[in-house]
Protein backbone atom coordinates (compact mmCIF):
# COMPACT_ATOMS: atom_id res chain seq x y z
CA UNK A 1 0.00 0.00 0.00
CA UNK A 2 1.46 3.81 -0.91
CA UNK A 3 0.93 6.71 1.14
CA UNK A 4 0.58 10.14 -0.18
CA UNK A 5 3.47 12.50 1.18
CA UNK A 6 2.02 15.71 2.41
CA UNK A 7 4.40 18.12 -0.01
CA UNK A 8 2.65 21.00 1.12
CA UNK A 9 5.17 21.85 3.83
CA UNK A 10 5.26 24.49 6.17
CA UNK A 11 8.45 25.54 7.77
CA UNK A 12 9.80 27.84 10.98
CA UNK A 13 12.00 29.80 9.46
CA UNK A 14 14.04 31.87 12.13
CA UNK A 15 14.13 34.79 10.09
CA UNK A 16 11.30 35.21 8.28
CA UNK A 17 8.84 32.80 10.86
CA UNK A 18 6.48 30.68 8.78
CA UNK A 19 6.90 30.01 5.02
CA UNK A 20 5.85 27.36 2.88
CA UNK A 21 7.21 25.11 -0.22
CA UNK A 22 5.48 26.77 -3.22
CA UNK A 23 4.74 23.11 -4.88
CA UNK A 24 5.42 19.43 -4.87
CA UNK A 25 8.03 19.56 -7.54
CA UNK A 26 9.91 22.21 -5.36
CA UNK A 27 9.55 19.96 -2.67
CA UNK A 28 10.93 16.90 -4.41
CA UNK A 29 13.87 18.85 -5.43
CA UNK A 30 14.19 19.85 -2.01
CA UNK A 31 14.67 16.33 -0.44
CA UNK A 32 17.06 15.27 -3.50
CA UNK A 33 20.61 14.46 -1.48
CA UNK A 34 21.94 17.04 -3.41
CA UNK A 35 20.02 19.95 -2.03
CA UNK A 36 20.25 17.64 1.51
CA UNK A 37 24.11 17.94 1.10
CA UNK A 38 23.61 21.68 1.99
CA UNK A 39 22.66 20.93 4.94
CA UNK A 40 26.11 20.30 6.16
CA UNK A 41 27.74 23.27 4.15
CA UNK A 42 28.17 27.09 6.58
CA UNK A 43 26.76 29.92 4.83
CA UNK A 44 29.76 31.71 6.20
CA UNK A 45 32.48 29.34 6.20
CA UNK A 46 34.92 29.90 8.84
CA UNK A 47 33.23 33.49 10.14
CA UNK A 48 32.26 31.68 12.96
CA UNK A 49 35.59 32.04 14.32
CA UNK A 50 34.68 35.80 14.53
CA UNK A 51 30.92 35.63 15.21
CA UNK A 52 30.29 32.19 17.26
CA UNK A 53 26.77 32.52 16.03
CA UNK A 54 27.15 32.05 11.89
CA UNK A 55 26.85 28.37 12.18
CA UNK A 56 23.88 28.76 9.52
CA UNK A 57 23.32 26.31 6.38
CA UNK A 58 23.33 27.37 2.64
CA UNK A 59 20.44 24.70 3.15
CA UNK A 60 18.64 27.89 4.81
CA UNK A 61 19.82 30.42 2.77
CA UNK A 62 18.22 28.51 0.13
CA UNK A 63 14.99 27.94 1.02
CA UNK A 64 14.94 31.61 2.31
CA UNK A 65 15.87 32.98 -0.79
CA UNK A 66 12.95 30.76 -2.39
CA UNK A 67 10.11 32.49 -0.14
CA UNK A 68 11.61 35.96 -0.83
CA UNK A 69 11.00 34.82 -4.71
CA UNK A 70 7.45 33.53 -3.72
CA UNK A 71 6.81 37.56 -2.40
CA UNK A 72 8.18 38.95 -5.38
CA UNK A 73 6.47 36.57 -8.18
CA UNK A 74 3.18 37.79 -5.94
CA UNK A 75 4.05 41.29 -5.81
CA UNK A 76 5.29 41.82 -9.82
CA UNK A 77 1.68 39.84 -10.30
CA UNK A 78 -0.16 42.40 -8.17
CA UNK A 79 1.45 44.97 -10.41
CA UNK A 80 -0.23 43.63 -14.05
CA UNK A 81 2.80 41.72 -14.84
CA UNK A 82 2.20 38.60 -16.37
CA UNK A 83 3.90 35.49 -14.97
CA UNK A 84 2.72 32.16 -16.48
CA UNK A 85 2.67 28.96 -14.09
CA UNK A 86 5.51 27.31 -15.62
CA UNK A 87 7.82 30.20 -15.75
CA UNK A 88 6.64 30.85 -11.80
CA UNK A 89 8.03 26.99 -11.10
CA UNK A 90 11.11 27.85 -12.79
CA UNK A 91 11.60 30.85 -11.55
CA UNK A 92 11.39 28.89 -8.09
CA UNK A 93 13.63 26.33 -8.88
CA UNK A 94 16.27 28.28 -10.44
CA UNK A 95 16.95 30.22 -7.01
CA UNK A 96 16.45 27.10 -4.92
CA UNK A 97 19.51 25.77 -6.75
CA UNK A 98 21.28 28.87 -7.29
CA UNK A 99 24.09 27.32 -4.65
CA UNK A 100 23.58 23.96 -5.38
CA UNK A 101 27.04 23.92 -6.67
CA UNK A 102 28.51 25.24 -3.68
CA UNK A 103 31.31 23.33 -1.66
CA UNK A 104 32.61 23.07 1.56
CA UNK A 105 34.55 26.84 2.30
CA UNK A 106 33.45 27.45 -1.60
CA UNK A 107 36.14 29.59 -2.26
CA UNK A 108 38.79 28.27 -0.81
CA UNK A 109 37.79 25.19 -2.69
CA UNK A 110 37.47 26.84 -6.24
CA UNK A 111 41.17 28.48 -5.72
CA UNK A 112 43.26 25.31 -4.76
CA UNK A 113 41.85 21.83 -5.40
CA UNK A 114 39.35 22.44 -8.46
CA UNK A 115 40.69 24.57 -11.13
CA UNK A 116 39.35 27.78 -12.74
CA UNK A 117 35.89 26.51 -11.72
CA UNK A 118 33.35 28.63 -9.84
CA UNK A 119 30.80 27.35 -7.64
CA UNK A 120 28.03 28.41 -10.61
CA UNK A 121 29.66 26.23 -12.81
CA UNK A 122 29.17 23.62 -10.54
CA UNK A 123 25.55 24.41 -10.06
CA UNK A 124 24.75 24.89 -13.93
CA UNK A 125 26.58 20.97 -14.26
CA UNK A 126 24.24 19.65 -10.92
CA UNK A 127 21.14 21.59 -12.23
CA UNK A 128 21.91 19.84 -15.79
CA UNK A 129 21.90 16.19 -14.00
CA UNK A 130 18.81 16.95 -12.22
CA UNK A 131 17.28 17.47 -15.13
CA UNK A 132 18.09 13.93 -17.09
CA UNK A 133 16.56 12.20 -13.86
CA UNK A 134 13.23 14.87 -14.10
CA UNK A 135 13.29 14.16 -17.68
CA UNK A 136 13.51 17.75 -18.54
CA UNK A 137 11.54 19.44 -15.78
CA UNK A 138 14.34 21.36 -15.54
CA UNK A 139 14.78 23.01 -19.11
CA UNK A 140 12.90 26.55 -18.23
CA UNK A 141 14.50 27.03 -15.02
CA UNK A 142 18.10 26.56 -16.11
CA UNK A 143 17.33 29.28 -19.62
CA UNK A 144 16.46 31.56 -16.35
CA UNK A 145 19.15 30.59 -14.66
CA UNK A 146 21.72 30.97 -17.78
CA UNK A 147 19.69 34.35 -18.60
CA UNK A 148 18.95 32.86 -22.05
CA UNK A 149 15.47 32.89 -21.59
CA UNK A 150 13.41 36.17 -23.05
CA UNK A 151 12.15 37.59 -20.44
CA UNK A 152 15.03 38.84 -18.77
CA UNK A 153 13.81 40.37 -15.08
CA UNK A 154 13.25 36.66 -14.07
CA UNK A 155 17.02 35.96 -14.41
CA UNK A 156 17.43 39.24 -12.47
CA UNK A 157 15.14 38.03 -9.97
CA UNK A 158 17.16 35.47 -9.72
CA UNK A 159 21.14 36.68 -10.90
CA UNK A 160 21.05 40.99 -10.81
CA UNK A 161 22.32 43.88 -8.67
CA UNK A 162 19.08 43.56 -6.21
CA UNK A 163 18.00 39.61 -6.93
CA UNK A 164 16.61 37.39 -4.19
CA UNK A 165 20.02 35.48 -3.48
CA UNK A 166 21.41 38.81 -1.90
CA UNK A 167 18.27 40.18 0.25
CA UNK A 168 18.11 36.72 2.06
CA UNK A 169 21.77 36.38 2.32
CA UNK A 170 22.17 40.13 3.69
CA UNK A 171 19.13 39.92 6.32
CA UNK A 172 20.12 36.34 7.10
CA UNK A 173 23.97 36.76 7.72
CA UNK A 174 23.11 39.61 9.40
CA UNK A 175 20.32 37.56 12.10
CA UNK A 176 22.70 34.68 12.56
CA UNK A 177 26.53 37.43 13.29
CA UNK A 178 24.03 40.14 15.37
CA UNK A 179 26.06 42.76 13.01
CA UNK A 180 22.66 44.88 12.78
CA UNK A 181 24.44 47.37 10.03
CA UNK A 182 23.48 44.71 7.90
CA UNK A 183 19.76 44.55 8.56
CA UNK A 184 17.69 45.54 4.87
CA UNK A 185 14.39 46.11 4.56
CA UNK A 186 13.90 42.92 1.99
CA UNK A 187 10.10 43.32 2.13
CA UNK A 188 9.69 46.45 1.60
CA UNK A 189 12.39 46.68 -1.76
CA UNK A 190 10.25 43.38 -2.98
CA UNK A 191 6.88 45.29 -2.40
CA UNK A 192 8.63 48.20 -4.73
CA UNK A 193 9.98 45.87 -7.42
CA UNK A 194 8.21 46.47 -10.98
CA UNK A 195 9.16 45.42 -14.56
CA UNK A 196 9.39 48.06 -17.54
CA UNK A 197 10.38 46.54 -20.98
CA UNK A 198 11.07 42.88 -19.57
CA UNK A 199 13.79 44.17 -17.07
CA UNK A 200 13.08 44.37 -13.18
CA UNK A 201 12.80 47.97 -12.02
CA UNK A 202 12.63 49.58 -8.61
CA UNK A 203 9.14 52.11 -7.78
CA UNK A 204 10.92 55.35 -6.86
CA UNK A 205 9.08 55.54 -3.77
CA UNK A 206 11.47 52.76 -2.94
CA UNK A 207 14.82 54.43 -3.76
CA UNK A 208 15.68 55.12 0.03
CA UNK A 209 15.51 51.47 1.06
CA UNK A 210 17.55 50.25 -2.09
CA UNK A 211 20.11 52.96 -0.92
CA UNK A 212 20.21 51.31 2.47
CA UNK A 213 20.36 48.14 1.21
CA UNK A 214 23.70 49.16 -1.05
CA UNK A 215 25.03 50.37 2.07
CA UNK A 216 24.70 47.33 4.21
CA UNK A 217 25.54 45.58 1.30
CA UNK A 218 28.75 47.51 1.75
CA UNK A 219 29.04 47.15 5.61
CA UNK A 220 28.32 43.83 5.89
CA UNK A 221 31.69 42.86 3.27
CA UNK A 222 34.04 44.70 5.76
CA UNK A 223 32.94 43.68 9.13
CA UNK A 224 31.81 40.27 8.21
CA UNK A 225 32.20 38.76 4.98
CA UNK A 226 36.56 40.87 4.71
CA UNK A 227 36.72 41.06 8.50
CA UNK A 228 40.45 40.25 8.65
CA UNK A 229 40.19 37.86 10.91
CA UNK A 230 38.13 35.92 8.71
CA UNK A 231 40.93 36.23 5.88
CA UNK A 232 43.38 35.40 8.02
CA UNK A 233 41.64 31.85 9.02
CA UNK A 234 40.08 31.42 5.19
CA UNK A 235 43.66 31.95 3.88
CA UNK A 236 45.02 29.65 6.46
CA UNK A 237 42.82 26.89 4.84
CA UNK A 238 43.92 27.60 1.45
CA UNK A 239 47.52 27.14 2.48
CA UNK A 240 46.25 23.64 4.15
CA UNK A 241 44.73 22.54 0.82
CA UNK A 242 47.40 23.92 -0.67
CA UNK A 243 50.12 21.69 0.76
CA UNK A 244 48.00 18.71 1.27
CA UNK A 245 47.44 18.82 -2.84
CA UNK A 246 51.06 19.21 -3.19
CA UNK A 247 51.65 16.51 -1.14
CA UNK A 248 49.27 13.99 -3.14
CA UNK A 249 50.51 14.98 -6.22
CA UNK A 250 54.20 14.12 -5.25
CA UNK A 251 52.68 10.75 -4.20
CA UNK A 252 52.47 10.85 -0.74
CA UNK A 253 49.80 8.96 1.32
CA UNK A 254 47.46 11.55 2.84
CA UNK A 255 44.51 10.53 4.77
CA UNK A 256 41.16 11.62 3.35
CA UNK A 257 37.65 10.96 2.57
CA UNK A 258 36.99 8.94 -0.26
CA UNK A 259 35.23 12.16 -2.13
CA UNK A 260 38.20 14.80 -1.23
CA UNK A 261 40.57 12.11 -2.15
CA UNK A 262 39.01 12.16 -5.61
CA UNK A 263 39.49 16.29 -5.63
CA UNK A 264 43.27 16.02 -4.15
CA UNK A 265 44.97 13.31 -6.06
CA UNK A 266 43.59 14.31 -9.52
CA UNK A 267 43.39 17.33 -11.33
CA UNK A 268 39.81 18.47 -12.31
CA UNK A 269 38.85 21.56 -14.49
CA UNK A 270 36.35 23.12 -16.58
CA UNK A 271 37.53 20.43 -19.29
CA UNK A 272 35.47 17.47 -16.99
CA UNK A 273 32.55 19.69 -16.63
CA UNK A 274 32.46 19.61 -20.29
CA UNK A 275 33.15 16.33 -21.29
CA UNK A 276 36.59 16.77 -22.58
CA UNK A 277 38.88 15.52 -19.84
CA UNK A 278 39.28 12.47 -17.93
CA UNK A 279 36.93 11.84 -15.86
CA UNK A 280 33.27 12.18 -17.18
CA UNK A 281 30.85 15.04 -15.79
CA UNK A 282 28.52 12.48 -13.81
CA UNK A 283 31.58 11.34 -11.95
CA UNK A 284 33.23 14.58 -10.92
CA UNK A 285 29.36 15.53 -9.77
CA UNK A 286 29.20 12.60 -7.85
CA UNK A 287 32.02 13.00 -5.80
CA UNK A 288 31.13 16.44 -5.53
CA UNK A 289 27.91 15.73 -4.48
CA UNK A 290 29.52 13.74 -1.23
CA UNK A 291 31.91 16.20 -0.35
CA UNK A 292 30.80 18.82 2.66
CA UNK A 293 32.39 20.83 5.69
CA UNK A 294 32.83 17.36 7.61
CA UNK A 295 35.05 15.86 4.99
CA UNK A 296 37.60 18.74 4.95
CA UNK A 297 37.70 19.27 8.95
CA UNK A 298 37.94 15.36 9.61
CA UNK A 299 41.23 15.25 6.99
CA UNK A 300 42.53 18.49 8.73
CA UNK A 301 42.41 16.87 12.26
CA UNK A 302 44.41 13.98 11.03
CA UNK A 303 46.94 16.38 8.82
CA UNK A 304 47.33 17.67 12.58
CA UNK A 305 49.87 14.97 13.44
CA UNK A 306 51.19 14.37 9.89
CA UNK A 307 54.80 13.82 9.58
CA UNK A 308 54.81 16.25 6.80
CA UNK A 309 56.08 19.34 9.26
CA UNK A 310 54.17 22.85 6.82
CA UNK A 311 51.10 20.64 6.91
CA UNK A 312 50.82 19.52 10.52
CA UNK A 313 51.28 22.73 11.63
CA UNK A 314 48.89 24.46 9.76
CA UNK A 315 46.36 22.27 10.55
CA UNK A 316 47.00 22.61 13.95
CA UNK A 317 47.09 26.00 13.98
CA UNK A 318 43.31 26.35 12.05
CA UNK A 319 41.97 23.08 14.42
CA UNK A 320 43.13 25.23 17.38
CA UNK A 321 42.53 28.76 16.26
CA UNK A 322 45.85 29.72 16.39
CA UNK A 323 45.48 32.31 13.58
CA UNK A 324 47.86 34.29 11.42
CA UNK A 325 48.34 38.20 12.34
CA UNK A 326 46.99 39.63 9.80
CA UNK A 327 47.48 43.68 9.28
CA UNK A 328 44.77 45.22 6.95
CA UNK A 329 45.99 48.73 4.58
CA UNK A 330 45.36 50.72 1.94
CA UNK A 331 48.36 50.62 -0.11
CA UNK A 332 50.46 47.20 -0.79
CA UNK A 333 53.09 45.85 1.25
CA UNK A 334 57.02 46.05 0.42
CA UNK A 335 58.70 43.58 -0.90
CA UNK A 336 61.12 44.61 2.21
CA UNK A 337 58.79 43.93 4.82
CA UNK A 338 57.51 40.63 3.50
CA UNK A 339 60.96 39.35 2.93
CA UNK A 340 62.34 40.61 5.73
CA UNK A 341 59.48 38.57 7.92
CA UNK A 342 60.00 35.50 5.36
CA UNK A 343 63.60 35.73 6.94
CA UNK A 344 62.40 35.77 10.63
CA UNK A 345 60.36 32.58 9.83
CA UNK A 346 63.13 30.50 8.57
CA UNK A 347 65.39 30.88 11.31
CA UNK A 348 62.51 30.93 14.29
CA UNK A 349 60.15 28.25 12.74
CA UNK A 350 63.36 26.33 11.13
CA UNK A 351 61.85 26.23 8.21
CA UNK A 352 63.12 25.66 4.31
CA UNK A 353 63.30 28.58 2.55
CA UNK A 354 60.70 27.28 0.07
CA UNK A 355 58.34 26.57 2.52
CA UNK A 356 58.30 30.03 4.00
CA UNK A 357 55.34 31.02 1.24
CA UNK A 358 52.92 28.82 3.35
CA UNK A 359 53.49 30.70 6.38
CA UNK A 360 53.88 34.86 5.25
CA UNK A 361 52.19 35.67 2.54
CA UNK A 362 50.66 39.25 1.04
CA UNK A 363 47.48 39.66 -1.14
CA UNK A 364 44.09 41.98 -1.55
CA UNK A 365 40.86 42.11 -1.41
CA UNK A 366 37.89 44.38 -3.37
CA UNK A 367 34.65 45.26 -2.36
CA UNK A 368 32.25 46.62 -4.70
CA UNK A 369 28.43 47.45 -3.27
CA UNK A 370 26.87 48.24 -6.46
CA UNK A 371 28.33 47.28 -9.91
CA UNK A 372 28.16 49.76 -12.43
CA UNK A 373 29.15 47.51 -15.59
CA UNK A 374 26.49 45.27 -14.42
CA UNK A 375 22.92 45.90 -15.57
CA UNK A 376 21.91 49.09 -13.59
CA UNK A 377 19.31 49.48 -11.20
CA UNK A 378 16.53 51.44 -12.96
CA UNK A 379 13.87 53.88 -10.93
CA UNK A 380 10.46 53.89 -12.33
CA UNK A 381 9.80 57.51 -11.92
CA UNK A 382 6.14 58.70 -11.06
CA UNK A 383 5.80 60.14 -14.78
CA UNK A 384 6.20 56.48 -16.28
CA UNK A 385 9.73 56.76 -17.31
CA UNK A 386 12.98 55.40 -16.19
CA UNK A 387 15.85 56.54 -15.03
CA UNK A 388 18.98 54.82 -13.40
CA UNK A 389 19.89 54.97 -9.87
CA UNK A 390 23.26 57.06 -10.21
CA UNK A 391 20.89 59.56 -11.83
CA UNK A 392 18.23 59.89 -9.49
CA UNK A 393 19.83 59.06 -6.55
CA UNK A 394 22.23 61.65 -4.57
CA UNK A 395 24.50 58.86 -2.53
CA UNK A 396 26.09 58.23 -6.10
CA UNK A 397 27.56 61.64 -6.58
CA UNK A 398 30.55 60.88 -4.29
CA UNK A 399 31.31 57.82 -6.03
CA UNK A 400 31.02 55.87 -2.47
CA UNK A 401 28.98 53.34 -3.77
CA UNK A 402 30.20 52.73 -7.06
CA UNK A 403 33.83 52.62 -6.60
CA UNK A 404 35.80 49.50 -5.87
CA UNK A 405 37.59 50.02 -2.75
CA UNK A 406 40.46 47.48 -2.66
CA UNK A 407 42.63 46.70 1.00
CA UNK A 408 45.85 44.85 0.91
CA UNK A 409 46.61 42.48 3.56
CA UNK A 410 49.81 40.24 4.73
CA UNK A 411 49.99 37.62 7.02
CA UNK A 412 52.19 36.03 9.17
CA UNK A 413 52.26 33.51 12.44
CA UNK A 414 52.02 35.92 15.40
CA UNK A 415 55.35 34.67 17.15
CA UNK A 416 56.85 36.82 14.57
CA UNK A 417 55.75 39.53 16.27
CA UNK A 418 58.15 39.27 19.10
């Protein structure tokens, strides 16, 4: 005898208190392993070393970002714009698996073990294998997702300078650190939201609270998401995978988990995702697919006591929060002082001179609130027309929110200091 799931769920959401799965498809997709896998994947990574309480799942971020949608499909609706039922469902699944593709510490991932590919690429190959099992279920939300399809304010709904992925993330990050700077209005921008010529458009009764949302956009980057304590431990684990990779690849016997195994002892690029290297697509997605926060902290505790000296004590130093100093500035770092601490290392640490990259180290990072080569944010003006933000709105005439502002940073292991 079968029994009839109740898809019709209704969740506790901590942020946004009760909101429910918009369909049974969504809700299949939902209990895949693939979107379960998120489940055991930070938001934030390693902030939590800064702010104990970002121990939040892109598992949430997800399905918050998918009732934010929900509000906006109902508010552009409410507005005469016409939304068919199958381009709603896509709409919904395309930002339920907007991060589908996402790996533990993402980006520390995408710049040491896996090659030149970004955690979209990932999702855009997961979102294609989906869609062979759904027999092609799948085909209207990943156009949307691609921004292939027509009508192009869904993919900014979903992909754009004001789409759903970054209100949840901002209000959510924000809940889970207690960094109120952060805190955005996202249902009041949503209620504003309008589409003009197939592109998503802002009511310019709404211009103050997309202003406040560019600033807290730009807030939360320094004190949370560039906090330099959170580049100093995120940098730390690149220098882990780092070594550990170099390690493999020299043939040395490294403990891992079967699916980080796969990623350290062979070299995977764009090429698999495409068919054209070694290993086919479905089996670089499904040791993807198996690989989450636990696999890389479980091989870093055994690194810990690895007779490989750089990596033991790096993963020490990350299992134990024994950070790099880190000093943030505005201009780059001399070649002087970098050397000159490089120096210091090798004859305190007794290190190799080759090794000494893995321990002081110099590099930068941007922030950018509001991208002005991307689409721009267009006001619907009370006369009908439209105009772009930088011309309507007055915090643009300094430049402060359309300017890249770029810090430099160097690290170094803090008994360098003395």
């Amino acid at each position: 005898m079968t029994h009839k799931t109740n898809k019709r769920k209704i969740i506790n959401d901590p942020v946004y208190g009760f909101i429910s799965i918009p369909g049974d498809f969504i809700y299949d997709l939902i209990e895949h392993p693939w979107y379960q896998r998120l489940r055991n994947i930070k938001q934030l990574g390693l902030t939590s070393f800064v702010y104990p309480g970002a121990n939040h799942s892109r598992f949430q971020h997800g399905l918050g970002a998918l009732h934010l949608m929900n509000l906006a499909i109902l508010t552009l609706r409410s507005k005469g714009t016409l939304i068919t039922p199958e381009e709603e469902e896509a709409t919904y699944i395309a930002i339920l698996l907007h991060d589908i593709g996402h790996g533990p510490f993402s980006h520390a991932l995408e710049n040491t073990i896996i090659y030149g590919v970004t955690h979209e690429d990932l999702s855009l190959l997961l979102m294609t294998r989906l869609n062979r099992i759904y027999r092609g279920k799948l085909d209207l939300a990943i156009e949307i997702f691609k921004g292939t399809y027509r009508r192009k304010f869904l993919h900014e709904l979903v992909s754009g300078q004001m789409d759903m992925d970054r209100l949840d993330y901002l209000r959510r990050d924000c809940f889970f650190t207690g960094v109120i700077e952060g805190s955005v209005g996202s249902d009041r921008i949503i209620r504003m939201l309008n589409v003009v010529d197939d592109s998503l458009v802002i009511d310019e009764k709404g211009i103050y609270s997309l202003e406040k949302f560019l600033i807290a956009r730009r807030l939360m980057f320094w004190q949370v998401y560039m906090h330099k304590t959170v580049l100093s431990s995120e940098n730390l684990l690149v220098k882990i995978l780092r070594r550990a990779r170099e390690l493999a690849l020299d043939g040395n016997d490294l403990y891992a988990t079967p699916a980080l195994r796969f990623f350290l002892y062979n070299h995977i690029s764009v090429a698999e995702l495409k068919g054209k290297g070694v290993f086919p697509p479905d089996h670089v997605a499904a040791n993807f697919t198996r690989l989450d926060d636990a696999d890389i902290f479980v091989s870093v505790k055994y690194w810990a006591d690895h007779s490989d000296e750089v990596l033991s004590d790096l993963s020490r130093r990350l299992i134990n929060r024994d950070l790099f100093a880190i000093e943030l500035q505005n201009d780059p770092f001399s070649d002087k002082k970098v050397e000159k601490l490089k120096a210091q290392a090798i004859v305190r640490m007794k290190i190799k001179p080759e090794m000494t990259g893995y321990f002081v180290f110099s590099d930068n990072v941007s922030n950018l609130a509001y991208a002005p080569d991307s689409p721009e944010v267009m006001i619907l003006l009370k006369n009908g027309l439209t105009s772009d933000i930088s011309s309507v709105s007055d915090m643009f005439e300094s430049h402060f929110m359309s300017e890249r502002t770029t810090k430099y940073f160097l690290c170094y292991p803090k008994e360098l200091r003395y």
